[in-house]
N, C-alpha and C. Protein backbone atom coordinates (compact mmCIF):
# COMPACT_ATOMS: atom_id res chain seq x y z
N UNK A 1 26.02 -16.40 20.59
CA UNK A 1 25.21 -16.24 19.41
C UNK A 1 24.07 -15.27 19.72
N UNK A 2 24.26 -14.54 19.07
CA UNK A 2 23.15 -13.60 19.02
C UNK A 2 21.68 -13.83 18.04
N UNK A 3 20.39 -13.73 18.57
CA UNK A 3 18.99 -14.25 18.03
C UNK A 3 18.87 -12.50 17.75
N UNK A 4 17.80 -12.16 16.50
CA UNK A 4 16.79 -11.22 16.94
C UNK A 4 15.52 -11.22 16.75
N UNK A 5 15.09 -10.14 17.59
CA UNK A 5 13.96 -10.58 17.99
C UNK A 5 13.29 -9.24 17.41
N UNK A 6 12.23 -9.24 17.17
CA UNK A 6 11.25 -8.45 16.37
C UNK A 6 10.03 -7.65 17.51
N UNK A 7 10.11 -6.58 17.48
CA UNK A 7 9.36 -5.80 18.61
C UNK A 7 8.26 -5.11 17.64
N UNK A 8 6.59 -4.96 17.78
CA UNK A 8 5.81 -4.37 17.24
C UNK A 8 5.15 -3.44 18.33
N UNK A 9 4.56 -2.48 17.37
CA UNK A 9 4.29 -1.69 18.19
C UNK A 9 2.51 -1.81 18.35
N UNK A 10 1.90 -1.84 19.41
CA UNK A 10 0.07 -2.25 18.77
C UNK A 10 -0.60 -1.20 20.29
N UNK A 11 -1.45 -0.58 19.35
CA UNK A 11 -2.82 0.12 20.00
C UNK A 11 -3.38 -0.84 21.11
N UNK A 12 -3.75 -0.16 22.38
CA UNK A 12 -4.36 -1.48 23.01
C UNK A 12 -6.12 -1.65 22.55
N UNK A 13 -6.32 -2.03 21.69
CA UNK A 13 -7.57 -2.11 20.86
C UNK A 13 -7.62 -3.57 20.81
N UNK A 14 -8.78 -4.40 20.59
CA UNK A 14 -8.98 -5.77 20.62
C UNK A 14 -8.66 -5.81 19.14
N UNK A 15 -8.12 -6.92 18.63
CA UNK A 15 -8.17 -7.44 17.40
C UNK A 15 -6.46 -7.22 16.87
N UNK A 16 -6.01 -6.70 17.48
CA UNK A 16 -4.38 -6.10 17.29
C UNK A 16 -3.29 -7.51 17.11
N UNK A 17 -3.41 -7.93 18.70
CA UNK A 17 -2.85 -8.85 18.49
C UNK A 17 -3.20 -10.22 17.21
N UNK A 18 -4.36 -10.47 17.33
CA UNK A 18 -5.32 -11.65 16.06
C UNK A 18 -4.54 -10.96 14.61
N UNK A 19 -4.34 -9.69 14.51
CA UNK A 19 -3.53 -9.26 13.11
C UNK A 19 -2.27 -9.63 12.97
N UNK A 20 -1.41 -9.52 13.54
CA UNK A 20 0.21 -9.40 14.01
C UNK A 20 0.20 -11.04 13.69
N UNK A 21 -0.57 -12.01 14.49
CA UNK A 21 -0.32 -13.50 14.37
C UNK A 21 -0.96 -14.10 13.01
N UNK A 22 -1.99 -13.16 12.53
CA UNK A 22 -2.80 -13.56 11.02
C UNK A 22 -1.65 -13.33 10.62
N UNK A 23 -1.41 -12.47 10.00
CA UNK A 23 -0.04 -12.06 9.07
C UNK A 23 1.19 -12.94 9.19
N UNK A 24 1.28 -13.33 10.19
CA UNK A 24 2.90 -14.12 10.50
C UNK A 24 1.69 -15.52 9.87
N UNK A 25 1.06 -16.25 10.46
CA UNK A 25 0.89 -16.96 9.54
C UNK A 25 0.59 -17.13 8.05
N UNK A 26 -0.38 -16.07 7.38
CA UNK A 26 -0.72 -16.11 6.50
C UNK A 26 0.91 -16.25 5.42
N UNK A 27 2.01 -15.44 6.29
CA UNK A 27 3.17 -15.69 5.71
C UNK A 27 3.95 -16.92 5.50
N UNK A 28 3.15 -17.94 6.74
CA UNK A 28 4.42 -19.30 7.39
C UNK A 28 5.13 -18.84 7.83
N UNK A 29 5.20 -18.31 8.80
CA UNK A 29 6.28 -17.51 9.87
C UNK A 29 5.67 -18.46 11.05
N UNK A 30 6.92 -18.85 11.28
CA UNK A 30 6.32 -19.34 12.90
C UNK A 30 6.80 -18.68 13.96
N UNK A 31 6.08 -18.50 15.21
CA UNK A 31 6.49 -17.82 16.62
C UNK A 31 7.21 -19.27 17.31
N UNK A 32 8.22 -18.62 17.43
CA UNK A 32 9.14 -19.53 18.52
C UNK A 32 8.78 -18.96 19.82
N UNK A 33 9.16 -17.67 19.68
CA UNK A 33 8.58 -16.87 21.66
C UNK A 33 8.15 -15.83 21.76
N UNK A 34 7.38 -15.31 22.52
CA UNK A 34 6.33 -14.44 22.50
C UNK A 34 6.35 -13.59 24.14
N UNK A 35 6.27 -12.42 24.38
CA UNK A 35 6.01 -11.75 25.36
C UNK A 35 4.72 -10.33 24.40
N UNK A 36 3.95 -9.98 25.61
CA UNK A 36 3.98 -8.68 25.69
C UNK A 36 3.43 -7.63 26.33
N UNK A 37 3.81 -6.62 26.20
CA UNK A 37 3.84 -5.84 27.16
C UNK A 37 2.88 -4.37 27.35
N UNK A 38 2.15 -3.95 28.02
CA UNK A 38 1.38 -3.03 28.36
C UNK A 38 1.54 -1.75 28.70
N UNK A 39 0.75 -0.38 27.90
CA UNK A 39 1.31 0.62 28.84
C UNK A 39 -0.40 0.97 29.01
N UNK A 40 -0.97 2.12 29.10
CA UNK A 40 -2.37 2.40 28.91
C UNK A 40 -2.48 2.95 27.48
N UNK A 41 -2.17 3.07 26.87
CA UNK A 41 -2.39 3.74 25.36
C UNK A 41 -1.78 2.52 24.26
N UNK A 42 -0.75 2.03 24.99
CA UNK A 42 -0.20 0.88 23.37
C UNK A 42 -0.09 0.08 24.40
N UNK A 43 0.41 -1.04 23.14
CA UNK A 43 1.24 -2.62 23.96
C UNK A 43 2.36 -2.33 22.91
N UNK A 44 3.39 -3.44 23.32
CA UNK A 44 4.61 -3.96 22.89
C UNK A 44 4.97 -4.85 22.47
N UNK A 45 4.71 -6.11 21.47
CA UNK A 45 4.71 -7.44 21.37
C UNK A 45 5.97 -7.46 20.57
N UNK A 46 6.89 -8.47 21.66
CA UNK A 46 8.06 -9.30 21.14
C UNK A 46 8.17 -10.43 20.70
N UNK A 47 8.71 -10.80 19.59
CA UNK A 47 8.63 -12.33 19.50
C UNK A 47 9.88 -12.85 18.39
N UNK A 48 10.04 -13.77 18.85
CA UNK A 48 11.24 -14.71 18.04
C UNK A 48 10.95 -15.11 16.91
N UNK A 49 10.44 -15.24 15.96
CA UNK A 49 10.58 -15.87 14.74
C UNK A 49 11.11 -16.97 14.04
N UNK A 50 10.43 -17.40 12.97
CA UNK A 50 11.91 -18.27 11.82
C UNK A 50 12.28 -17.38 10.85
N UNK A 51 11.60 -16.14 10.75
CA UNK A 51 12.14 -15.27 9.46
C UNK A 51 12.15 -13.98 9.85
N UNK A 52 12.90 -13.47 10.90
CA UNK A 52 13.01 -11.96 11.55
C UNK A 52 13.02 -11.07 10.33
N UNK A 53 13.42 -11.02 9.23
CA UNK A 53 13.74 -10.05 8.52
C UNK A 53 12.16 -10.20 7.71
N UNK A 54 11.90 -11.32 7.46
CA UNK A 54 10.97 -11.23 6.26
C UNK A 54 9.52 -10.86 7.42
N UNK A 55 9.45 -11.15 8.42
CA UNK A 55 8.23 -10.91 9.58
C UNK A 55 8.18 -9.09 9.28
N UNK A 56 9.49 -8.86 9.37
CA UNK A 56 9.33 -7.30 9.87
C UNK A 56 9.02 -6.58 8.33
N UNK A 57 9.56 -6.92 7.20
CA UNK A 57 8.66 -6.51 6.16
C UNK A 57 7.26 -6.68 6.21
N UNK A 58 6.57 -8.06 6.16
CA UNK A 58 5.27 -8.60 6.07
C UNK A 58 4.61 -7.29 7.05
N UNK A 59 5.27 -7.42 8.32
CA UNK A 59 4.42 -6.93 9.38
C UNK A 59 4.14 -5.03 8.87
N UNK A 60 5.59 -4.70 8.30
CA UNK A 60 5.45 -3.17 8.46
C UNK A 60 4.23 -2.85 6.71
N UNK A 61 4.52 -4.21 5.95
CA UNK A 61 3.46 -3.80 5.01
C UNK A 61 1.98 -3.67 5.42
N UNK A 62 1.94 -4.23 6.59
CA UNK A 62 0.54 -4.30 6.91
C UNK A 62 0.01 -3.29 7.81
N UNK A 63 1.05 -2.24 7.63
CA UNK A 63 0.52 -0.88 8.66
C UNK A 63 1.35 -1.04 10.20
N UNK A 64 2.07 -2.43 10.66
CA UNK A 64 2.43 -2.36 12.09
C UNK A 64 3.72 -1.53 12.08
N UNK A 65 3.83 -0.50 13.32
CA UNK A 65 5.05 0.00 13.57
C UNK A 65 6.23 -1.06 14.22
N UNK A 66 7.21 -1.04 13.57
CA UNK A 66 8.33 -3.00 14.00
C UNK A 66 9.61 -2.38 14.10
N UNK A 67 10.22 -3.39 14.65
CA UNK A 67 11.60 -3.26 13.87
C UNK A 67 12.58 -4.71 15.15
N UNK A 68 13.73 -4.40 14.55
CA UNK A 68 14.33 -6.19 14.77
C UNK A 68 15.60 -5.19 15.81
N UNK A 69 15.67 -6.38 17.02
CA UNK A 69 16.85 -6.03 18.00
C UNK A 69 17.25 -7.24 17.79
N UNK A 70 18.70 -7.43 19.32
CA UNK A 70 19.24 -8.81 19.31
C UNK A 70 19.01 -9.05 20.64
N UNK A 71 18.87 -10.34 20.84
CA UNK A 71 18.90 -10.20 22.11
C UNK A 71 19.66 -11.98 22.42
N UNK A 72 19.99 -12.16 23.97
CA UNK A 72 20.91 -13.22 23.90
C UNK A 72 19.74 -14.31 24.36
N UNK A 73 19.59 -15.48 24.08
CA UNK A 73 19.13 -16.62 24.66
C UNK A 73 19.78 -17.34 25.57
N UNK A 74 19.81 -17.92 26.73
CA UNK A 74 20.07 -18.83 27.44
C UNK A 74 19.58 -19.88 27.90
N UNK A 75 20.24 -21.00 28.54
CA UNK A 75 19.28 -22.22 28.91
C UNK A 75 20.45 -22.19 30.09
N UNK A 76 19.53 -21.61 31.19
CA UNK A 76 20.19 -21.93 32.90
C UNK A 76 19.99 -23.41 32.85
N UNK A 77 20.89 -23.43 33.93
CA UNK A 77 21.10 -24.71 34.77
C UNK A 77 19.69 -25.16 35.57
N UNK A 78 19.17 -26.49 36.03
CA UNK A 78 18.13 -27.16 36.24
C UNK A 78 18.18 -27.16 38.08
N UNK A 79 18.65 -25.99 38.90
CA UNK A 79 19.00 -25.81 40.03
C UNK A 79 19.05 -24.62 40.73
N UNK A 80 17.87 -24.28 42.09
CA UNK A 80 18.02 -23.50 42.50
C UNK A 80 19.34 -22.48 42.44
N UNK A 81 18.44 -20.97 41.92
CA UNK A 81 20.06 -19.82 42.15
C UNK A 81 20.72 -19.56 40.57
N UNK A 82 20.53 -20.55 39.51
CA UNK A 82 20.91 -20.28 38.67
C UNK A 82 20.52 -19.27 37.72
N UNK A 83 19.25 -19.02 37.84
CA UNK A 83 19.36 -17.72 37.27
C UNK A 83 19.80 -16.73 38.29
N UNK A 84 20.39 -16.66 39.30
CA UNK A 84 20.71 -15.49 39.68
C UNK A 84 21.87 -15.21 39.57
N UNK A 85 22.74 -16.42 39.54
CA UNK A 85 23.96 -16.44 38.90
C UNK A 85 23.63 -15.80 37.41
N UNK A 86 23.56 -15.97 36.23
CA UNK A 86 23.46 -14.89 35.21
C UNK A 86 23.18 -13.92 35.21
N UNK A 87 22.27 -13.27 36.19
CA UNK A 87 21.78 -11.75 36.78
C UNK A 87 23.17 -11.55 37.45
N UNK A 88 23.47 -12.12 38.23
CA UNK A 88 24.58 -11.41 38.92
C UNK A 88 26.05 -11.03 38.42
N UNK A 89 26.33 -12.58 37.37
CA UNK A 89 26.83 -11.91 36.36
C UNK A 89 27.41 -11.17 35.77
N UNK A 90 26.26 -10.10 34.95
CA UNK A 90 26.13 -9.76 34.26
C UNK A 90 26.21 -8.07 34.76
N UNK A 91 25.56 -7.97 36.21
CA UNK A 91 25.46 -7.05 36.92
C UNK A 91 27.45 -6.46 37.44
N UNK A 92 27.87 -7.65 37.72
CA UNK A 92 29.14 -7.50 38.23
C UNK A 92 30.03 -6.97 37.03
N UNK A 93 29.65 -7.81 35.58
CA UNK A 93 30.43 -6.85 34.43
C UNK A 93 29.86 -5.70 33.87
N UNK A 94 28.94 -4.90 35.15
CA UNK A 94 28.41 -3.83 34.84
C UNK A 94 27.23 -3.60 33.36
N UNK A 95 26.84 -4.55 33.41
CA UNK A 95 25.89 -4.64 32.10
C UNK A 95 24.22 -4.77 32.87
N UNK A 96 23.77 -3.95 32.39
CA UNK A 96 22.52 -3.82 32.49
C UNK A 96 21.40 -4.86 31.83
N UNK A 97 20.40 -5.69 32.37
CA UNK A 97 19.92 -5.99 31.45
C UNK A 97 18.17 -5.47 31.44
N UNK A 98 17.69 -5.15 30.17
CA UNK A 98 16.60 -4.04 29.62
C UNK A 98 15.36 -5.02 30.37
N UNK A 99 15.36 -6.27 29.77
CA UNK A 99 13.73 -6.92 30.53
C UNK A 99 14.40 -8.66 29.74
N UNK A 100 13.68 -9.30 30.33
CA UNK A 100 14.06 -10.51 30.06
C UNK A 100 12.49 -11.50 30.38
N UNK A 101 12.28 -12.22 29.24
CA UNK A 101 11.22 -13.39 29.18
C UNK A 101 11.92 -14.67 29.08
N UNK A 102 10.61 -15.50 29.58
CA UNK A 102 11.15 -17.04 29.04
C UNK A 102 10.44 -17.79 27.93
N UNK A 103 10.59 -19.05 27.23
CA UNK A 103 9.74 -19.35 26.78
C UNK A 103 10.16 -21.48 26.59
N UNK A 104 9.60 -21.99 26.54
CA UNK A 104 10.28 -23.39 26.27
C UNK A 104 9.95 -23.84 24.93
N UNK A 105 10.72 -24.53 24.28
CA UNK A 105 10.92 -25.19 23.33
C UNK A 105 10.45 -26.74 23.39
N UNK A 106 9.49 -27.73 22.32
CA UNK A 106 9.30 -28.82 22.76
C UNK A 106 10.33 -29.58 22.82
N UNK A 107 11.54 -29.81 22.59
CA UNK A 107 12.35 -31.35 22.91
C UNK A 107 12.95 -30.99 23.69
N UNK A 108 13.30 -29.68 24.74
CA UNK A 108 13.69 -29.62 26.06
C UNK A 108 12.59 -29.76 27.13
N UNK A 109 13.46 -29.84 27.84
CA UNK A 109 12.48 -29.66 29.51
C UNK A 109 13.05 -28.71 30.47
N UNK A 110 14.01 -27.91 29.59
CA UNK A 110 13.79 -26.23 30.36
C UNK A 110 13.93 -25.30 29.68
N UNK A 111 13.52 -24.41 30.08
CA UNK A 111 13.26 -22.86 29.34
C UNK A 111 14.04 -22.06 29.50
N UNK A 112 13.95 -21.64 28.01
CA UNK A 112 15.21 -20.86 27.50
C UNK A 112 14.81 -19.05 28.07
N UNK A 113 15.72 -18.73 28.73
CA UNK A 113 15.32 -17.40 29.02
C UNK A 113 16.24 -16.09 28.00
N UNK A 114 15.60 -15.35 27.44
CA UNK A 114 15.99 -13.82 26.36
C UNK A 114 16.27 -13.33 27.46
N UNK A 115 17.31 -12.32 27.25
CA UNK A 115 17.68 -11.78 27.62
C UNK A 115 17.93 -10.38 26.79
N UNK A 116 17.68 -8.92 27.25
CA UNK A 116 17.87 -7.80 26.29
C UNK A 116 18.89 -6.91 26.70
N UNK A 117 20.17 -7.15 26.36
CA UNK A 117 21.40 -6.27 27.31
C UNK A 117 21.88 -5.26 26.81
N UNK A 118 22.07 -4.47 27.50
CA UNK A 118 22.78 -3.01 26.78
C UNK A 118 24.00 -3.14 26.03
N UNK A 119 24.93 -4.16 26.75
CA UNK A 119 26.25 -4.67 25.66
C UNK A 119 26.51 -5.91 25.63
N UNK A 120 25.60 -6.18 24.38
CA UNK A 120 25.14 -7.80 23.93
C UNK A 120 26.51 -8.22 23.84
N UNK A 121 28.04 -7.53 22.86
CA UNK A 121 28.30 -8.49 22.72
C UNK A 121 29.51 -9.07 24.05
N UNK A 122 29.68 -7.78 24.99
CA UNK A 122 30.05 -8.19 26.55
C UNK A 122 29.24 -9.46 26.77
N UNK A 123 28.20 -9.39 26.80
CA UNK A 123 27.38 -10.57 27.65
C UNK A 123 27.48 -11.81 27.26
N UNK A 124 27.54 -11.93 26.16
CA UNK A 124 27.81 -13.00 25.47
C UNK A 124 29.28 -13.64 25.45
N UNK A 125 29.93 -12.77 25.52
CA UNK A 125 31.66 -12.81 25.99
C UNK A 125 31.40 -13.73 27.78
N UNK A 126 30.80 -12.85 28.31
CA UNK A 126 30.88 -12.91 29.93
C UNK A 126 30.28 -14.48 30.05
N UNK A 127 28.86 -14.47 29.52
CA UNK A 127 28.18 -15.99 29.79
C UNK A 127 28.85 -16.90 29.12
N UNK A 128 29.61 -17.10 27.88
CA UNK A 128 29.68 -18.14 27.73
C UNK A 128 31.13 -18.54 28.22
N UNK A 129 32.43 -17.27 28.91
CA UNK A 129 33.25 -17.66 29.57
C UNK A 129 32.80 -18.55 30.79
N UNK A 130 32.24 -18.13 31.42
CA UNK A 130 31.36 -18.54 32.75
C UNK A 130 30.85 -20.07 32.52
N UNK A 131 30.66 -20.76 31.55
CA UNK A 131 29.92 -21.83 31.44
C UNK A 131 28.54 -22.13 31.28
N UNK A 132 27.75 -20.42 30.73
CA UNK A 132 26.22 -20.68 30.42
C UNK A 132 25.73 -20.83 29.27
N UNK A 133 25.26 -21.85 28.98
CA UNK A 133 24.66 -22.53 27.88
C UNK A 133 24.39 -21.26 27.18
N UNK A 134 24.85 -20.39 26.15
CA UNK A 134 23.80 -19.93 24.81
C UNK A 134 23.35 -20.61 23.26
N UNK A 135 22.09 -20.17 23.34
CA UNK A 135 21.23 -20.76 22.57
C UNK A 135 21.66 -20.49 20.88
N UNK A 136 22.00 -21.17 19.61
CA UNK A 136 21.92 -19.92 18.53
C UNK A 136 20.42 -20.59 18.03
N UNK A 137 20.58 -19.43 16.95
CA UNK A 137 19.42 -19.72 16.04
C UNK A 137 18.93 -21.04 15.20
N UNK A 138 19.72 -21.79 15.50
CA UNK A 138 19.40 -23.07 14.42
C UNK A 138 18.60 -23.97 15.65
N UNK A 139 19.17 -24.01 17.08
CA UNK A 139 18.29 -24.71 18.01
C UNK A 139 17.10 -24.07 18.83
N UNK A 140 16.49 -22.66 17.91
CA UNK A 140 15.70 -22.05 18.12
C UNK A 140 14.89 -22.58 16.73
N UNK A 141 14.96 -23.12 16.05
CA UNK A 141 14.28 -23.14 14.81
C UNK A 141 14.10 -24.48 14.70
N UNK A 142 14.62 -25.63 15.42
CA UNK A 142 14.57 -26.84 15.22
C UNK A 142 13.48 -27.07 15.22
């Protein structure tokens, strides 16, 4: 199952991020997961959503540069090595993967790690032959 995930684009200026999260609420959008990322001139803020499509309107009405990818969710195993087993993987079916965060959900007690792959729907083929838990969207929204 493929999630997507919503990438904005923000000035590194104070108050950037406080907009991006005003707006998602002022909408009722909730953040399921959140990264982001730094260069010296911008940041990068990713995040999961309950309404990817309607976030990235709200957001682009409000002046933010956005737009929606896919990316795969997983829930490794509770045991040293297991994520390296999915890195390795993924590496062996020659798939690259772009950057990867985690984030946890409250009625688990482990964290679901995104994943951003160059051929989502290989990976998704590969992990869930393999036996790795993917996540869809409805137990991202619970």
């Amino acid at each position: 199952m493929l999630i997507k995930q919503i990438s904005i684009f923000l000035p590194n200026q104070k108050g950037h991020l406080a907009r991006v999260t005003g707006a998602l609420l002022k909408n009722k959008i909730d953040i399921r997961a959140m990264v982001a990322f730094d260069t010296a001139d911008f940041g990068i803020l990713r995040a999961i959503v309950t309404e990817p499509d309607r976030a990235l309107e709200v957001l682009k009405n409000d002046g933010f540069v956005a737009k929606i990818s896919k990316v795969v969710v997983v829930e490794p195993e509770d045991r040293t090595g297991s994520l390296h087993e999915i890195f390795a993987l993924l590496a062996e079916k020659g798939m690259n993967i772009d950057y990867t965060y985690s984030f946890v959900m409250r009625k688990g007690e482990m964290p679901y790690f995104v994943l951003k792959v160059d051929e989502l729907e290989q990976a998704l083929e590969a992990l869930t032959q393999n036996g790795i838990k993917v996540i869809n969207k409805n137990e991202i929204n619970e």
